[in-house]
Protein backbone atom coordinates (compact mmCIF):
# COMPACT_ATOMS: atom_id res chain seq x y z
CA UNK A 1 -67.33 104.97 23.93
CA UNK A 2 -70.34 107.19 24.42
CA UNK A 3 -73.84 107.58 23.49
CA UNK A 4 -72.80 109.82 20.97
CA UNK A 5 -70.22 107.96 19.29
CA UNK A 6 -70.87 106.93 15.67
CA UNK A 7 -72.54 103.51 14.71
CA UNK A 8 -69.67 102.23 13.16
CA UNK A 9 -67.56 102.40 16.24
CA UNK A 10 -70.15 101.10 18.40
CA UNK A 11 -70.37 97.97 15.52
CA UNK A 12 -66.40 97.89 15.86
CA UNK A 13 -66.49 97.59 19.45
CA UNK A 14 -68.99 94.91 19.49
CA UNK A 15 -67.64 92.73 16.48
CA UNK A 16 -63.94 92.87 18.74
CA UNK A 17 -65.72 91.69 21.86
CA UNK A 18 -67.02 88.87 19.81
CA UNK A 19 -63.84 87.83 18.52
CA UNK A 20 -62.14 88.08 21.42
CA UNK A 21 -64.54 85.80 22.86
CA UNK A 22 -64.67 83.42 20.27
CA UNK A 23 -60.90 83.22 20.61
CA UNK A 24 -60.90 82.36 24.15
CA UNK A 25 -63.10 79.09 23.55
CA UNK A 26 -61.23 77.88 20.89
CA UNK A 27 -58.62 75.90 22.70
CA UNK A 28 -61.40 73.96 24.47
CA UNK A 29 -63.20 73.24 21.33
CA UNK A 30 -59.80 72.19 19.66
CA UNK A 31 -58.94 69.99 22.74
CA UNK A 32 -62.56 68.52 22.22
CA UNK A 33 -61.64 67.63 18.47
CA UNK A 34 -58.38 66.11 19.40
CA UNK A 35 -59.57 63.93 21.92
CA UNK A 36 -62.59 63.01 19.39
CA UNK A 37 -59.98 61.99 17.26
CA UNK A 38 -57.97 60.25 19.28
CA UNK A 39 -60.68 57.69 19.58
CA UNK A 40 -61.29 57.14 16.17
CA UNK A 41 -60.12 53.37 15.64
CA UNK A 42 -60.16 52.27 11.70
CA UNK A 43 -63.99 50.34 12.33
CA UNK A 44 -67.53 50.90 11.42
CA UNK A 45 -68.62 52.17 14.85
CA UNK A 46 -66.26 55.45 14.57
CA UNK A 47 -69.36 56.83 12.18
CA UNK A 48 -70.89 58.53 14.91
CA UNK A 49 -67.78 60.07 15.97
CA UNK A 50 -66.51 60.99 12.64
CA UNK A 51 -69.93 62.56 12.30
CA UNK A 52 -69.16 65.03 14.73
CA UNK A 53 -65.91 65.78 14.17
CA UNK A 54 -67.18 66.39 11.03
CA UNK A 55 -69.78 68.64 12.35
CA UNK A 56 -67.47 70.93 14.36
CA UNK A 57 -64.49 71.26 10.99
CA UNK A 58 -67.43 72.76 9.27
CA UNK A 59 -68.17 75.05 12.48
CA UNK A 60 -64.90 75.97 12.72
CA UNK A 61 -64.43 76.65 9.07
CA UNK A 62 -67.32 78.76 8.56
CA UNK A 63 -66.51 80.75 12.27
CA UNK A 64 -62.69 81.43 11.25
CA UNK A 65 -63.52 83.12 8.34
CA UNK A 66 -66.12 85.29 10.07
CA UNK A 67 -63.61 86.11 13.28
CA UNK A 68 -60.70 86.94 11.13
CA UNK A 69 -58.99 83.36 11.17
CA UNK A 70 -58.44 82.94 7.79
CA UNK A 71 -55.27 80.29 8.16
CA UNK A 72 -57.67 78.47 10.82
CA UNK A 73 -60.87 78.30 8.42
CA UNK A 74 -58.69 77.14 5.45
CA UNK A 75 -56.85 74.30 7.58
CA UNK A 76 -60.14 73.28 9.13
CA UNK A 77 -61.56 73.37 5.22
CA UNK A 78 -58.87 70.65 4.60
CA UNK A 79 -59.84 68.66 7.41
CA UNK A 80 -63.54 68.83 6.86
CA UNK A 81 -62.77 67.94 3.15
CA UNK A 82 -60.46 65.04 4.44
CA UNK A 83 -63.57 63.61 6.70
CA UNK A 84 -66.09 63.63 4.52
CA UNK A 85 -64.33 61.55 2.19
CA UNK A 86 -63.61 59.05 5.25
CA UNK A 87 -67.56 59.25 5.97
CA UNK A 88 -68.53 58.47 2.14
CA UNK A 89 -65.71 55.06 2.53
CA UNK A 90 -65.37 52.25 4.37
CA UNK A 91 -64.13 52.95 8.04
CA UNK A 92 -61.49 49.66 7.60
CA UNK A 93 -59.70 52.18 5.37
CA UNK A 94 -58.77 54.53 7.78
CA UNK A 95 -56.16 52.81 9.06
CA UNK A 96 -53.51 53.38 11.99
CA UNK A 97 -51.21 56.41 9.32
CA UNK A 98 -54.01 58.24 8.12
CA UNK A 99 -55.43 58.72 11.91
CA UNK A 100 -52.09 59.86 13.40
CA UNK A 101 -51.33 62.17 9.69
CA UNK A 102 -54.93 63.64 10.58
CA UNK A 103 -53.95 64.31 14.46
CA UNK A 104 -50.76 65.48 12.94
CA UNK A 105 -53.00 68.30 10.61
CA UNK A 106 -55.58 68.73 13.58
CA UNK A 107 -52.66 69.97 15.64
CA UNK A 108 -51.84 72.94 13.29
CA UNK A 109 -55.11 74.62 13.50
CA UNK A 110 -53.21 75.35 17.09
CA UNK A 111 -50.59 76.59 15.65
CA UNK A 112 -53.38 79.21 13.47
CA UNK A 113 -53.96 80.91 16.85
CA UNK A 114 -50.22 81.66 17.72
């Protein structure tokens, strides 16, 4: 790439960078997610922490899309959907199966990157 080389590449070139880089954090901000989730336990005092998981599913939706993750913004779009209606309930209803079904779904947005 020169100088002289049209906008469009130089746009092309930059846009890839940013992916590229934005796919190299991703496993540490899914490994931050899981082991948010992991210590969700069913009570009132998880708000905080469903909070921000909820907080980084709406990242991460919005961000796949943008970078060209399409399967990782929809399965994040599930999630987020699936906290907020934990965060509008009572904590005491997230019980012990709907914790390990969520790590279960957290673990495929992996599975988006292979």
């Amino acid at each position: 790439m020169n100088e002289h080389s049209p906008p469009s590449d130089k746009i092309a070139l930059l846009l890839a960078g940013l992916r590229e880089k934005y796919l190299a954090q991703l496993p540490a901000e899914l490994a931050a997610l899981e082991k948010l989730a992991h210590s969700l336990g069913g009570v009132e005092a998880d708000r905080p922490l469903l909070d921000e998981i909820h907080q980084r599913l709406h990242k991460l939706t919005g961000t796949g899309g943008t970078y060209g993750f399409s399967d990782l913004s929809a399965q994040a779009r599930v999630l987020e959907n699936r906290v907020k209606l934990w965060l509008l309930g009572a904590m005491q209803d997230v019980d012990d199966q709907l914790r390990q079904e969520f790590m279960l779904e957290l673990a495929k947005l992996k599975q988006c990157l292979l």
